[in-house]
C-alpha atoms as a PDB file:
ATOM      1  CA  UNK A   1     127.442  84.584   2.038  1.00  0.00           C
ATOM      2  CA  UNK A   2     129.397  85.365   5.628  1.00  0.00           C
ATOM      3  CA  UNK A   3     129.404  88.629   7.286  1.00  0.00           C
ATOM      4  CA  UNK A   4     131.967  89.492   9.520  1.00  0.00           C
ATOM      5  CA  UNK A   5     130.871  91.085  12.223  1.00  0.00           C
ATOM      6  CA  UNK A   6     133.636  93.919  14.126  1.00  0.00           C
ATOM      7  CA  UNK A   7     132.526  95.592  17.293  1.00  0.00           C
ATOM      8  CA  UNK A   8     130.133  92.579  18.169  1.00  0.00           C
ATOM      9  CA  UNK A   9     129.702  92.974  21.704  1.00  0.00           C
ATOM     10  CA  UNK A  10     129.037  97.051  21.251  1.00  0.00           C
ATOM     11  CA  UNK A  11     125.677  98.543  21.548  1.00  0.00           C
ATOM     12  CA  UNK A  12     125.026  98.465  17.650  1.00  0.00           C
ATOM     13  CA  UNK A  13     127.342  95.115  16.691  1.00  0.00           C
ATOM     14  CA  UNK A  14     125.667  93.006  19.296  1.00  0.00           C
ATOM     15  CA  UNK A  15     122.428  93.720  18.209  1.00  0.00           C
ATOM     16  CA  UNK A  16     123.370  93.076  14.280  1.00  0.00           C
ATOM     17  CA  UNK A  17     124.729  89.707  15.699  1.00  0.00           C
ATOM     18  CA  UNK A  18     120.950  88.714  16.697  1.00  0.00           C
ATOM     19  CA  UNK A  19     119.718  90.606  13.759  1.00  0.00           C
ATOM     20  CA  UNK A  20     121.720  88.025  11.707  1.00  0.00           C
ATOM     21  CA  UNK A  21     120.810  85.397  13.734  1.00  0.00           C
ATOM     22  CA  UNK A  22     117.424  86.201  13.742  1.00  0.00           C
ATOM     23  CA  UNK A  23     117.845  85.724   9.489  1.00  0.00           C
ATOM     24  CA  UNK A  24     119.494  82.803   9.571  1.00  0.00           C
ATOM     25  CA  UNK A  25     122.204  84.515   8.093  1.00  0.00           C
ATOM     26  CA  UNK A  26     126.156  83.404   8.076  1.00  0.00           C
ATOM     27  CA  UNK A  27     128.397  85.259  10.439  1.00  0.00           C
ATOM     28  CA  UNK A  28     131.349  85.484  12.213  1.00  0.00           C
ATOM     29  CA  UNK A  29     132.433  87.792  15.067  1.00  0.00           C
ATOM     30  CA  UNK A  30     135.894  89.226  15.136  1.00  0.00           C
ATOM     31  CA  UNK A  31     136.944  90.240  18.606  1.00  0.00           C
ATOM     32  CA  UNK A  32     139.970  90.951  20.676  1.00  0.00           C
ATOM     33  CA  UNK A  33     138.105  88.660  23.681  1.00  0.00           C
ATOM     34  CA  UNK A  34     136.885  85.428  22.520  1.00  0.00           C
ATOM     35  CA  UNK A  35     135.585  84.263  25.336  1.00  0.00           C
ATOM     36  CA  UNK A  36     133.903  87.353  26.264  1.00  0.00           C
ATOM     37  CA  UNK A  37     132.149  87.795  22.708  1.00  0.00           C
ATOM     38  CA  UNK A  38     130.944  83.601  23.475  1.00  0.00           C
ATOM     39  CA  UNK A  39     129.804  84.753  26.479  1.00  0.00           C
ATOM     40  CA  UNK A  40     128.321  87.942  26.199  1.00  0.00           C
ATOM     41  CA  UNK A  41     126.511  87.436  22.898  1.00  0.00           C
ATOM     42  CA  UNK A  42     126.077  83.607  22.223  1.00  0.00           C
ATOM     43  CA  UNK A  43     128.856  83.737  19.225  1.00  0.00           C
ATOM     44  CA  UNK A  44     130.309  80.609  18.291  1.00  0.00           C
ATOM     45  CA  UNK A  45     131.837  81.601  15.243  1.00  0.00           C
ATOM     46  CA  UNK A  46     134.110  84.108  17.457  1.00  0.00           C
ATOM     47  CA  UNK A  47     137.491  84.753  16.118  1.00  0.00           C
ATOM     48  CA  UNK A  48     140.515  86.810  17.438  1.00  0.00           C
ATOM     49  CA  UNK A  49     141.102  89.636  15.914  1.00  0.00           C
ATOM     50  CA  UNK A  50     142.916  93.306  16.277  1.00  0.00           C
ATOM     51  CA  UNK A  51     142.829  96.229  14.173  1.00  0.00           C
ATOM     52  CA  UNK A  52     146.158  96.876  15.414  1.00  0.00           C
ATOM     53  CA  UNK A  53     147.621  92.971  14.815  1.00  0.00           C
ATOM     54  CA  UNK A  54     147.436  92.587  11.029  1.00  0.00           C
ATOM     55  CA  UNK A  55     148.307  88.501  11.798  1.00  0.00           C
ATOM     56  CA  UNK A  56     144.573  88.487  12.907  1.00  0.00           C
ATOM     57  CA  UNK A  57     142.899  89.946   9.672  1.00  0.00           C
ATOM     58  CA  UNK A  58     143.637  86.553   7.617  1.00  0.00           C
ATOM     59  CA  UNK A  59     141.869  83.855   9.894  1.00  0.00           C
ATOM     60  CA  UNK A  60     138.941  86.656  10.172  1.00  0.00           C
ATOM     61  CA  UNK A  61     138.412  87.088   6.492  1.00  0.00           C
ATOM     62  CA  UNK A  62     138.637  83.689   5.492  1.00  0.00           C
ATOM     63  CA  UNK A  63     135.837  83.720   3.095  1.00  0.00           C
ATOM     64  CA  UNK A  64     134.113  86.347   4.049  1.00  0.00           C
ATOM     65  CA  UNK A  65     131.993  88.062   1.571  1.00  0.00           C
ATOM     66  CA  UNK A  66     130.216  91.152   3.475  1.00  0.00           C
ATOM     67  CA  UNK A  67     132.116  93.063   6.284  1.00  0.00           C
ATOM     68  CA  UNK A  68     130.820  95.325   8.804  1.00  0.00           C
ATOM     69  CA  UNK A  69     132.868  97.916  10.317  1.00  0.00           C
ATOM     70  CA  UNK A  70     132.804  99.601  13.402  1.00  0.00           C
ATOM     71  CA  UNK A  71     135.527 102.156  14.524  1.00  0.00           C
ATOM     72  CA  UNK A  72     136.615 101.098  18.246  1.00  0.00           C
ATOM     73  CA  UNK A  73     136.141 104.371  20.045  1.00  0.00           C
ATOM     74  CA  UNK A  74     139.892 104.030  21.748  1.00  0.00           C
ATOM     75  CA  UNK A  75     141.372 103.637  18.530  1.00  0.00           C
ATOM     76  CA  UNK A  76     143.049 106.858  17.465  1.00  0.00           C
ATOM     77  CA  UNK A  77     144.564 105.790  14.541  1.00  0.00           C
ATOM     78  CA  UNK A  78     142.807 105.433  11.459  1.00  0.00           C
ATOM     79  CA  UNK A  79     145.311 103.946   9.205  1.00  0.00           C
ATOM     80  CA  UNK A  80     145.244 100.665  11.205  1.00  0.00           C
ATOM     81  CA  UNK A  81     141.424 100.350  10.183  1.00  0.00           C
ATOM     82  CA  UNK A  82     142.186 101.945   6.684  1.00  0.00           C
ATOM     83  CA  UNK A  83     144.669  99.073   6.098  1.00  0.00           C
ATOM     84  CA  UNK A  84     142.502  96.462   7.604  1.00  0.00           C
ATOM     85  CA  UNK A  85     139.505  97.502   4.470  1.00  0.00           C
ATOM     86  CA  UNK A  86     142.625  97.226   1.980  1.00  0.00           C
ATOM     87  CA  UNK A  87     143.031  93.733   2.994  1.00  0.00           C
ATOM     88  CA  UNK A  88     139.366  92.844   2.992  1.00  0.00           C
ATOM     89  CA  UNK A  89     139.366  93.750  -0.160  1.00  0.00           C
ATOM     90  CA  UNK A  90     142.717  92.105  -1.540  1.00  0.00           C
ATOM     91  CA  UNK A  91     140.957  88.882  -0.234  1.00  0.00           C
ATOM     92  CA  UNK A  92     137.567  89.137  -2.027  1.00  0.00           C
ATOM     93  CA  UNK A  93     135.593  91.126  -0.074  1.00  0.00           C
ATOM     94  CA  UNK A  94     132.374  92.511  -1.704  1.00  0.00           C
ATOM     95  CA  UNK A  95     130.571  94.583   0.145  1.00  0.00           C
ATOM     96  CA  UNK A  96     131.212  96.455   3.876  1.00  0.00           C
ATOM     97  CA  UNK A  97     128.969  98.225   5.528  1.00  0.00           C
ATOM     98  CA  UNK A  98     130.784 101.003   7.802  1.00  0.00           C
ATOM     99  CA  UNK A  99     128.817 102.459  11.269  1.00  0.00           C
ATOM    100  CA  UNK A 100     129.643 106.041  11.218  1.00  0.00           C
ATOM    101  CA  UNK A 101     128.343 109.262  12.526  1.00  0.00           C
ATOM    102  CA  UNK A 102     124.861 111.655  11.654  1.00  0.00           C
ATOM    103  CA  UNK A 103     126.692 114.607   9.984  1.00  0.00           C
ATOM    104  CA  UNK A 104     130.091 113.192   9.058  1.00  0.00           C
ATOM    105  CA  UNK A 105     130.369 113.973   5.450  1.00  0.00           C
ATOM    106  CA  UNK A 106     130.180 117.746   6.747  1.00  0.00           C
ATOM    107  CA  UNK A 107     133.219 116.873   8.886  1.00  0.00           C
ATOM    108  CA  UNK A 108     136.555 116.197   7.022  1.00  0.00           C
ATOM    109  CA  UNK A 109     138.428 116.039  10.643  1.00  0.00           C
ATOM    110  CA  UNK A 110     136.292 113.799  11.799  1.00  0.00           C
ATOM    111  CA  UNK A 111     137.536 109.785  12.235  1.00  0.00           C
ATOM    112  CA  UNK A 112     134.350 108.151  10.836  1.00  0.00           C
ATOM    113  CA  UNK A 113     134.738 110.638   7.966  1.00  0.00           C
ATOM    114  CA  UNK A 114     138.041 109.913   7.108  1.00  0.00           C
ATOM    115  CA  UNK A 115     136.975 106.172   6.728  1.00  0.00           C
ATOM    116  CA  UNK A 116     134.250 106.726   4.597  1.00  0.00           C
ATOM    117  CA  UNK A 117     135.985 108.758   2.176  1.00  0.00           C
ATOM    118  CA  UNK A 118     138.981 105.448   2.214  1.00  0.00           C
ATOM    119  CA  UNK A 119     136.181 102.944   1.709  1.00  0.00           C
ATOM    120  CA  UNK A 120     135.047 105.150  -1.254  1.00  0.00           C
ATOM    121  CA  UNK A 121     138.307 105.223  -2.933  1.00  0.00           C
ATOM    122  CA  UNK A 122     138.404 101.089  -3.206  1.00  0.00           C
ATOM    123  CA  UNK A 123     136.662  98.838  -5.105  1.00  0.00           C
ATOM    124  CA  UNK A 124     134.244  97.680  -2.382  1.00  0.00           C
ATOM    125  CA  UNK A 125     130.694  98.311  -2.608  1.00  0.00           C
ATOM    126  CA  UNK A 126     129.295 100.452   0.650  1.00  0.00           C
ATOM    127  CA  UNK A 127     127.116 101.275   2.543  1.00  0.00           C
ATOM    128  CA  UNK A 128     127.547 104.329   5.376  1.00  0.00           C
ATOM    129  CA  UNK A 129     125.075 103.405   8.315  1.00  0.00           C
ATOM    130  CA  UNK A 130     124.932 107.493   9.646  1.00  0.00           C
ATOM    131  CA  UNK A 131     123.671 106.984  13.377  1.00  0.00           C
ATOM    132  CA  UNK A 132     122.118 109.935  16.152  1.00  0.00           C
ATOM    133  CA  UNK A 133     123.342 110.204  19.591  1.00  0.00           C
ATOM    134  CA  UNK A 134     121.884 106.432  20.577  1.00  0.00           C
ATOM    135  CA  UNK A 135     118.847 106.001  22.921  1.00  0.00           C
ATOM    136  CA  UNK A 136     121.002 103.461  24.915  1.00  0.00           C
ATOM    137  CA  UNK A 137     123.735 106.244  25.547  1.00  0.00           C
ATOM    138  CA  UNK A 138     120.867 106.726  28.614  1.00  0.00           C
ATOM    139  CA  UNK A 139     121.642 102.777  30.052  1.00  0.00           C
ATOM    140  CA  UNK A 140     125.180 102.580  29.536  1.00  0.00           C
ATOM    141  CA  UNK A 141     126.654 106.395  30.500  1.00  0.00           C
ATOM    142  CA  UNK A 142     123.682 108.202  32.265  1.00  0.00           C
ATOM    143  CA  UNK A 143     121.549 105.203  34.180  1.00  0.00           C
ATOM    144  CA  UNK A 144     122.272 106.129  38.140  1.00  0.00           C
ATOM    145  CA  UNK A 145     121.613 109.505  37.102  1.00  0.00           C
ATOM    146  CA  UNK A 146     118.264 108.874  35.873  1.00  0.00           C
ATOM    147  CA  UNK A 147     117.343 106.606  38.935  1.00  0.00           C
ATOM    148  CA  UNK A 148     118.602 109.592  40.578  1.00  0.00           C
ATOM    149  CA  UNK A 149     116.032 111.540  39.087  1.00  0.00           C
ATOM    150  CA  UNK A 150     118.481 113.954  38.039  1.00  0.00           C
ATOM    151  CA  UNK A 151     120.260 114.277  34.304  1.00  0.00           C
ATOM    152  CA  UNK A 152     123.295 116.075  34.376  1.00  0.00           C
ATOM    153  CA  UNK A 153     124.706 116.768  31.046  1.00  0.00           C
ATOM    154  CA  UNK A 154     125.521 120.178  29.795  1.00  0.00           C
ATOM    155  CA  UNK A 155     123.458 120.438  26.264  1.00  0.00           C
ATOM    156  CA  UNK A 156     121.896 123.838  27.296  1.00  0.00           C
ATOM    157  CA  UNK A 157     117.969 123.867  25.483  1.00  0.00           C
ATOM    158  CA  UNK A 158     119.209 121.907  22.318  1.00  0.00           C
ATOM    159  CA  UNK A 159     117.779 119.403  20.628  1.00  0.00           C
ATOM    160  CA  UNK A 160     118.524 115.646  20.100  1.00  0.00           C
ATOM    161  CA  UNK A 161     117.268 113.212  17.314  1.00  0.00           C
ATOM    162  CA  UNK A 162     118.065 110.670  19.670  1.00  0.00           C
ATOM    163  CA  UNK A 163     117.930 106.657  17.516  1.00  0.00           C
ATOM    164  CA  UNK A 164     117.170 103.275  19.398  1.00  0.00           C
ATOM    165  CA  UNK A 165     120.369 100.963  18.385  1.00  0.00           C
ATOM    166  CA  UNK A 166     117.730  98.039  17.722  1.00  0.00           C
ATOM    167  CA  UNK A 167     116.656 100.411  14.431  1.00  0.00           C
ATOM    168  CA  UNK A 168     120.934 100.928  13.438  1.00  0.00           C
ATOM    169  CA  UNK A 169     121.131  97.688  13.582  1.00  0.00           C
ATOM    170  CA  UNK A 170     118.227  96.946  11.454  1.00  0.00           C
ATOM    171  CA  UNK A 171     118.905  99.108   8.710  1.00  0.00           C
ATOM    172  CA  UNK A 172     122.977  97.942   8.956  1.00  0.00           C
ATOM    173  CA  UNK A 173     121.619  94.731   9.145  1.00  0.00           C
ATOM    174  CA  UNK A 174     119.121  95.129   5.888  1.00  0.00           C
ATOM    175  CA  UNK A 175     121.965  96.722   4.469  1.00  0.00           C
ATOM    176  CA  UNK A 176     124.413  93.359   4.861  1.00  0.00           C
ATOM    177  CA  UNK A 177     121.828  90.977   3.699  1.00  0.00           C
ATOM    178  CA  UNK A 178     119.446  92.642   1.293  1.00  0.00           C
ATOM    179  CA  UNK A 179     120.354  93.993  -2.594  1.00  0.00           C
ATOM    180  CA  UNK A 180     120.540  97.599  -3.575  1.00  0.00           C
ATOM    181  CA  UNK A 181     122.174  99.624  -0.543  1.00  0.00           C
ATOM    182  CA  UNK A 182     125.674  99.752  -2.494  1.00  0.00           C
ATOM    183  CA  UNK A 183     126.695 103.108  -2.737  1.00  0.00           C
ATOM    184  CA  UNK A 184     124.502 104.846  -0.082  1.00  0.00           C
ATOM    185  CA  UNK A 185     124.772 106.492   3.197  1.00  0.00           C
ATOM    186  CA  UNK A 186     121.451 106.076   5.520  1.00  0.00           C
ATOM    187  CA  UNK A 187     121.251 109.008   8.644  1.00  0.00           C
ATOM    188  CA  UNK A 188     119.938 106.732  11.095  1.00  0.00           C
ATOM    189  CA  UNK A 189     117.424 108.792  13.284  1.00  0.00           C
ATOM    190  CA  UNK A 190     114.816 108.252  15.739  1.00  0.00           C
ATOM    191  CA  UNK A 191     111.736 110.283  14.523  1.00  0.00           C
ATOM    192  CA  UNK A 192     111.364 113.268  16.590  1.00  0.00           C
ATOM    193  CA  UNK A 193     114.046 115.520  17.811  1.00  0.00           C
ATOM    194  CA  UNK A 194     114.478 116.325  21.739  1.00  0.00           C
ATOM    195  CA  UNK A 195     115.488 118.844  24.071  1.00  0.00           C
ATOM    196  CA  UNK A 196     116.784 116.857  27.586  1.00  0.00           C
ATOM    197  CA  UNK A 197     114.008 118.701  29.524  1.00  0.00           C
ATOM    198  CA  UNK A 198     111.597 116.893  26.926  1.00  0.00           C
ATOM    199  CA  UNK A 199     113.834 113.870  27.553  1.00  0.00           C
ATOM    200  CA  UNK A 200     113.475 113.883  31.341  1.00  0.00           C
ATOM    201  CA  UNK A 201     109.976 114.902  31.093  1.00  0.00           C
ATOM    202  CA  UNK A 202     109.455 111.330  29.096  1.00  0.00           C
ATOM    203  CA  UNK A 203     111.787 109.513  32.075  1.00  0.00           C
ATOM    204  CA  UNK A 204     109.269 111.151  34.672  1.00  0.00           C
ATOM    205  CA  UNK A 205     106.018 110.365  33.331  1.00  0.00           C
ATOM    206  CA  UNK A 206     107.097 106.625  32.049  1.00  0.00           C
ATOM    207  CA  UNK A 207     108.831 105.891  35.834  1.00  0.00           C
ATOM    208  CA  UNK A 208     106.136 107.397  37.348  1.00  0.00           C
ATOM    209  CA  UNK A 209     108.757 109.734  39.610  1.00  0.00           C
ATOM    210  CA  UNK A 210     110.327 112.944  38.988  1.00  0.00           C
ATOM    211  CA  UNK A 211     112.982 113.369  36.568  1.00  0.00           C
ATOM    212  CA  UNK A 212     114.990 116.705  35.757  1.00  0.00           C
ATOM    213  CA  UNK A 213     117.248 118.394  34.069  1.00  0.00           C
ATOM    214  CA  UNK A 214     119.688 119.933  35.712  1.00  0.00           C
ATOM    215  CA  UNK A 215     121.849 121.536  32.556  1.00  0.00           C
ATOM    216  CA  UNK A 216     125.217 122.636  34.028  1.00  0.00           C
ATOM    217  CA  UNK A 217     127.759 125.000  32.276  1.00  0.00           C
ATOM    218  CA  UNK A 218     129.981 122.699  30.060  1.00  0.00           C
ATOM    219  CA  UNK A 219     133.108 123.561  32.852  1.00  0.00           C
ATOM    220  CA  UNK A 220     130.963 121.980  35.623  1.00  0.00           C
ATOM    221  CA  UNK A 221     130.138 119.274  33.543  1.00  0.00           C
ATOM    222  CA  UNK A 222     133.464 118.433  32.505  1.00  0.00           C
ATOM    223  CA  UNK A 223     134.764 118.728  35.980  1.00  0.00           C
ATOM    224  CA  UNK A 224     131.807 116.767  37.969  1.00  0.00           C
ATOM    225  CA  UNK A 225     132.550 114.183  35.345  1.00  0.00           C
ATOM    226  CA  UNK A 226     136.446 114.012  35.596  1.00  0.00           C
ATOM    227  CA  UNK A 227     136.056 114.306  39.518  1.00  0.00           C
ATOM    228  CA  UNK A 228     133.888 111.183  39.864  1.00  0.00           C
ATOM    229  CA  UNK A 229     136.643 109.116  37.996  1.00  0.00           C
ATOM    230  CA  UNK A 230     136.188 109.484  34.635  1.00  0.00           C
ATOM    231  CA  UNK A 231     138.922 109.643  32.236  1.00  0.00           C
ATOM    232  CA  UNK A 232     140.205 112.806  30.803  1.00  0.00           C
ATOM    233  CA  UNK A 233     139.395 111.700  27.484  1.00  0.00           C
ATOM    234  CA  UNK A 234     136.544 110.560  27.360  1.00  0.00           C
ATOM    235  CA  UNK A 235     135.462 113.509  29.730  1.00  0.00           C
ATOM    236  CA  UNK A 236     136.507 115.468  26.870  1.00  0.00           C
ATOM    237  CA  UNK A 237     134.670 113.258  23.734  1.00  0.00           C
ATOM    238  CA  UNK A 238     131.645 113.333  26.190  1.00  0.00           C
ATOM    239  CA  UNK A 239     131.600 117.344  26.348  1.00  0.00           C
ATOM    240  CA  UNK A 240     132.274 118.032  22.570  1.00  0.00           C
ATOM    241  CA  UNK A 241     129.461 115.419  22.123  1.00  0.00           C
ATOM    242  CA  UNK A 242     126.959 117.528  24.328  1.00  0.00           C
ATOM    243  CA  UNK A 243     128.142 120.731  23.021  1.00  0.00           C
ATOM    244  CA  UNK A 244     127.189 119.787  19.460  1.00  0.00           C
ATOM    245  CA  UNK A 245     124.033 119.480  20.951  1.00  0.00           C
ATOM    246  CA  UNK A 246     124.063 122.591  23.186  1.00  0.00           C
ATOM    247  CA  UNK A 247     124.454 124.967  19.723  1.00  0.00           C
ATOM    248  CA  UNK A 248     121.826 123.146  17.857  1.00  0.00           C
ATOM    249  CA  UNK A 249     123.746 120.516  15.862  1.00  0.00           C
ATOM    250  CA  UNK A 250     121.957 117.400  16.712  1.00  0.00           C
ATOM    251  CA  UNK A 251     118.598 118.052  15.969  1.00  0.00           C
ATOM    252  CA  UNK A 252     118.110 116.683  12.222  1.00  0.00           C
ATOM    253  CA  UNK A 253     115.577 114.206  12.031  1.00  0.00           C
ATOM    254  CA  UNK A 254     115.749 111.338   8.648  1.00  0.00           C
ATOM    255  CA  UNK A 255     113.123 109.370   6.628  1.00  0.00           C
ATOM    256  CA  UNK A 256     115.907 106.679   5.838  1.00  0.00           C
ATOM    257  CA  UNK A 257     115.455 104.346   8.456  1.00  0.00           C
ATOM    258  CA  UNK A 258     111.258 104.252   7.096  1.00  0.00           C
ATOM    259  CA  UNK A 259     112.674 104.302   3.558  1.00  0.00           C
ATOM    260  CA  UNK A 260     114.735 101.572   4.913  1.00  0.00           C
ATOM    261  CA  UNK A 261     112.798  99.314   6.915  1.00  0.00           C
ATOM    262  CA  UNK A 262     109.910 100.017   6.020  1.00  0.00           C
ATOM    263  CA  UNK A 263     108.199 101.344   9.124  1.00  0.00           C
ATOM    264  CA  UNK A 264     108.389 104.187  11.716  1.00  0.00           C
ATOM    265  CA  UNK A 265     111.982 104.642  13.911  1.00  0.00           C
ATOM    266  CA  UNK A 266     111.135 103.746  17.405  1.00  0.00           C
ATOM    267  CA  UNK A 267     110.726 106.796  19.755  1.00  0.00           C
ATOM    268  CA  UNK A 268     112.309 107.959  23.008  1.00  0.00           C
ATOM    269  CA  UNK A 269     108.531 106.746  25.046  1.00  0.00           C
ATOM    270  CA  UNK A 270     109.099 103.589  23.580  1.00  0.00           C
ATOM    271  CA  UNK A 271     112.713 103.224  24.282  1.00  0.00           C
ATOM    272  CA  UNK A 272     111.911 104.230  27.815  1.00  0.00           C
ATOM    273  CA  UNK A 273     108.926 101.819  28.338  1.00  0.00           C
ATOM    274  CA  UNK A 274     111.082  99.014  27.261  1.00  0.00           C
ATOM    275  CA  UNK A 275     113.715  99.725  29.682  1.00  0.00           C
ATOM    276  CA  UNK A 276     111.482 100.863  32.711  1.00  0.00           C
ATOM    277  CA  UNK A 277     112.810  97.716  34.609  1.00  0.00           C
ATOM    278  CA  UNK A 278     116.726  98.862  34.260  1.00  0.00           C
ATOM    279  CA  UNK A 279     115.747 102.129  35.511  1.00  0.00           C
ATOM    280  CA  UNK A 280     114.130 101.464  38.420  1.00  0.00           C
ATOM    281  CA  UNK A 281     115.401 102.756  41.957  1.00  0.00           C
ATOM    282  CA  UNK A 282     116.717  99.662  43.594  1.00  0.00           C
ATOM    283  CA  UNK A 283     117.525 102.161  46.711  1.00  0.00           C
ATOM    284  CA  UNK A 284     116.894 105.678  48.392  1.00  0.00           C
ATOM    285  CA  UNK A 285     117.692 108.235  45.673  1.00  0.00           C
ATOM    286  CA  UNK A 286     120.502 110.293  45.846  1.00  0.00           C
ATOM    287  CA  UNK A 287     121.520 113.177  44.198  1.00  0.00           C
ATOM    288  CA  UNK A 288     124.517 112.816  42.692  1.00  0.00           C
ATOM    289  CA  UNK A 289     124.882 116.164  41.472  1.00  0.00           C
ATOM    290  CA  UNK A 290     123.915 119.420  42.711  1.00  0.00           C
ATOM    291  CA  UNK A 291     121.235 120.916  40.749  1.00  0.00           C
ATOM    292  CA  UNK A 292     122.393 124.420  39.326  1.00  0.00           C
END
């Protein structure tokens, strides 16, 4: 058996990589940078490969059994990943295991959705890997702002069910190499659900310095955030994200990654004790953002 692995230097697909590694488990990586997936996650086996370059699909499937799928965020259109699952299955094959969203089969609009309900229409056996809002959201979007001691995101006294993307990996991972996940779809959550003063209150006691909260409106979050250089779109994915939140959205907590795995999700303190080191003030803090 050979997985191919898309998305494999992401925050979930890098850590199925070593999950697969880990098993001793066949793989290859598709990705648009070679050299960058060598480097950044140890993968020989890299191979180019674009959604959007169907002359890349055939020396990426070459005898590839399992396939697992992961929507590049700036990838708008869904019919070049749509056509890329047809292929997989012309050329044999069995079994793909898509990364989507907590909540998508209640969104029809939705990208992730729209995927799921193509896979379901072929002949492939699935699996839909349903993840939370992940833990390392916190390293890759809102570090300096938690060495800053200050978390500036606008998702009012909502709650979070944040998931550690070590425990989506494992269960997308389980779901590659294990029998009997055909046909399901796993909401990946952490096991406890979290308003962002509970999350800063973790940060503060775990760092040993004060963290807050400083909830802004949603316009002073998407302005702050487009002002310090962000782009307009993602300014605007990052607000709807937060605003689910903000009017209670986010909050369901899942058995499935226990069912799963067999054992409890990892929580936020853990997360945050594992991390201390990349959160530690390697200056004078700064406030970055005005508190409200």
């Amino acid at each position: 058996m050979t997985v191919l692995v898309t998305g494999a230097t992401g925050t979930v697909g890098s850590r199925v990589v070593a999950a697969l590694t880990a098993a001793d488990e066949p793989y290859r990586v598709a990705a648009r940078d070679t050299a960058r997936a060598r480097e950044s996650i140890d993968a020989d086996s890299a191979v180019s490969f674009d959604f959007e370059k169907p002359e890349t699909w055939g020396d990426a499937l070459d005898a590839v059994d399992r396939l697992f799928l992961v929507r590049p965020p700036q990838l708008s259109r869904v019919g070049a990943i749509t056509d890329f699952v047809d292929a997989a299955e012309r050329v044999g094959v069995d079994h793909v295991v898509v990364l989507s969203v907590l909540g998508a089969e209640k969104n029809p609009l939705l990208p992730h959705r729209r995927i799921e309900r193509h896979v379901e229409g072929t002949g492939l056996e699935w699996t839909f890997v349903r993840a939370s809002f992940f833990m390392q959201n916190f390293l890759e979007e809102h570090r300096e702002e938690v060495r800053d001691g200050v978390l500036f995101v606008p998702a009012g006294d909502g709650t979070t069910s944040f998931v550690d993307a070590r425990d989506v990996a494992a269960v997308a991972a389980a779901a590659l190499t294990e029998p009997d996940h055909g046909e399901r779809a796993y909401d990946v959550t952490g096991p406890e659900a979290l308003t962002y003063d509970e999350v800063a209150a973790v940060f503060s006691d775990v760092l040993d310095r004060p963290v807050t909260y400083a909830n802004p409106s949603l316009p002073r979050f998407a302005w702050e955030t487009y002002r310090r250089g962000t782009s307009l779109g993602k300014t605007l994915v990052m607000s709807g994200i937060y605003t689910t939140a903000r009017f209670g959205l986010a909050g369901r907590v899942a058995d499935d990654v226990r069912t799963v795995l067999g054992r409890d999700p990892i929580d936020f303190r853990t997360f945050v004790d594992d991390h201390a080191s990349d959160f530690a003030v390697e200056r004078s803090p700064t406030r970055s953002h005005p508190r409200n």
